[in-house]
Protein backbone atom coordinates (compact mmCIF):
# COMPACT_ATOMS: atom_id res chain seq x y z
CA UNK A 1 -14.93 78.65 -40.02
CA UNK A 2 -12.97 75.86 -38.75
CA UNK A 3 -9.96 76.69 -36.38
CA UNK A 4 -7.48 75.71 -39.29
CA UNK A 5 -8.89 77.88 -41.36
CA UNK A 6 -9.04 80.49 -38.56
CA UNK A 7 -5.22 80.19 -38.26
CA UNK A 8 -4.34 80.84 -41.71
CA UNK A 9 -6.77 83.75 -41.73
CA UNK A 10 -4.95 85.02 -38.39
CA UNK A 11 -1.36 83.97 -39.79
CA UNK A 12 -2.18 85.89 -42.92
CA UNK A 13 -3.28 88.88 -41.06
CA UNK A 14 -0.14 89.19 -38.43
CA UNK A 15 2.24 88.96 -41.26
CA UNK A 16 0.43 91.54 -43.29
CA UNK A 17 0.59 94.10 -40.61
CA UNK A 18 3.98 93.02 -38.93
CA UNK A 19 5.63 92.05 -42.59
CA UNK A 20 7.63 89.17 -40.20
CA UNK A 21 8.15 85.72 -41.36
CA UNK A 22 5.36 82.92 -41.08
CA UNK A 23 7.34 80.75 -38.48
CA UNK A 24 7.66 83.93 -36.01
CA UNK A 25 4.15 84.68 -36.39
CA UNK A 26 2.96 81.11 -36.11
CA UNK A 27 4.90 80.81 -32.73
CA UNK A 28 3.17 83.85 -31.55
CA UNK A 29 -0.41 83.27 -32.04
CA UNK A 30 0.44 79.70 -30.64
CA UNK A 31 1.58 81.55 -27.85
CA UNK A 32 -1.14 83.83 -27.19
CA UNK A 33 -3.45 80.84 -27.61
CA UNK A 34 -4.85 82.08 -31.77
CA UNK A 35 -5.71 86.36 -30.43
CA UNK A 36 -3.85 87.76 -33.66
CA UNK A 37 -4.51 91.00 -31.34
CA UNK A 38 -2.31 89.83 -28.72
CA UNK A 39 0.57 88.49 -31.30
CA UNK A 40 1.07 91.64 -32.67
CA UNK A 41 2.05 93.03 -29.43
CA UNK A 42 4.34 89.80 -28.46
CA UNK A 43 6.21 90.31 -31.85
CA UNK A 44 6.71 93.81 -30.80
CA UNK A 45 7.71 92.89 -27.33
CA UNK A 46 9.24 89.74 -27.83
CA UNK A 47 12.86 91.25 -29.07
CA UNK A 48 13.20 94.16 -26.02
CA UNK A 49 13.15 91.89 -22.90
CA UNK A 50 14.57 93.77 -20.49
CA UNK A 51 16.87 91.60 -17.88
CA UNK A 52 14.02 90.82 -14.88
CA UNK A 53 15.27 90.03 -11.86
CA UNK A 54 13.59 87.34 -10.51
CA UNK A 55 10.95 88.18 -12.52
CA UNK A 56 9.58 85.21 -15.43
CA UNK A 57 10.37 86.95 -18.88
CA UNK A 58 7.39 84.88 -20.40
CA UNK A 59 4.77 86.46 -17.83
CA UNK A 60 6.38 89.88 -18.59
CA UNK A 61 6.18 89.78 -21.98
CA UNK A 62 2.20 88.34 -22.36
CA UNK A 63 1.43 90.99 -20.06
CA UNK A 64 3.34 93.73 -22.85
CA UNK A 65 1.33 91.87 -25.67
CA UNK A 66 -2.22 92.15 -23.64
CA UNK A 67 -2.01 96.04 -22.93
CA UNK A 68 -0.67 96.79 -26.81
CA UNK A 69 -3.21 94.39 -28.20
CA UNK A 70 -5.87 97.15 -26.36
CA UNK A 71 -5.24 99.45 -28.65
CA UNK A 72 -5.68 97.51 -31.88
CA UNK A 73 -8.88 96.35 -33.86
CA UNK A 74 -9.60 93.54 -36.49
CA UNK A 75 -11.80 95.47 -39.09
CA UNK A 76 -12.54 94.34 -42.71
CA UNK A 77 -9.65 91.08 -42.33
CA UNK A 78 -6.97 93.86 -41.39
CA UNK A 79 -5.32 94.40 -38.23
CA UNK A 80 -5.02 98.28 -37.28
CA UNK A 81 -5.17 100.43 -34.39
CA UNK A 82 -8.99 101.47 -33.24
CA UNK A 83 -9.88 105.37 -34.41
């Protein structure tokens, strides 16, 4: 599979499970480098930053998408949370 047609296949998969637009989840699997894992949890994350002081917002909320994308599984072309 060619990473194109990886991406679509991811794209397809994030908006099935998150029902969000294509641009939002294009800019987050481009932001957690193509882990459709990961972009669920920065979609969840990405609209509850918290104000950080001093802290970077960006590093916060890849670090939210990391643990969240622990508990979730790619089986059969469908994202869902491991039994």
């Amino acid at each position: 599979m060619s990473g194109t047609e990886q991406l679509i296949e991811s794209l397809k998969m994030l908006r099935d499970y998150t029902g969000m637009g294509a641009v939002e989840c294009r800019r987050a699997l481009e932001r957690c480098e193509g882990d459709a894992l990961m972009a669920v949890g920065y979609l969840k994350y990405n609209g509850s930053l918290i104000n950080l002081k001093g802290g970077s917002q960006e590093s916060w909320l890849l670090g939210q998408a990391r643990s969240y994308a622990k508990l979730l599984c790619i089986k059969d072309g469908k994202i869902g949370y491991q039994p």
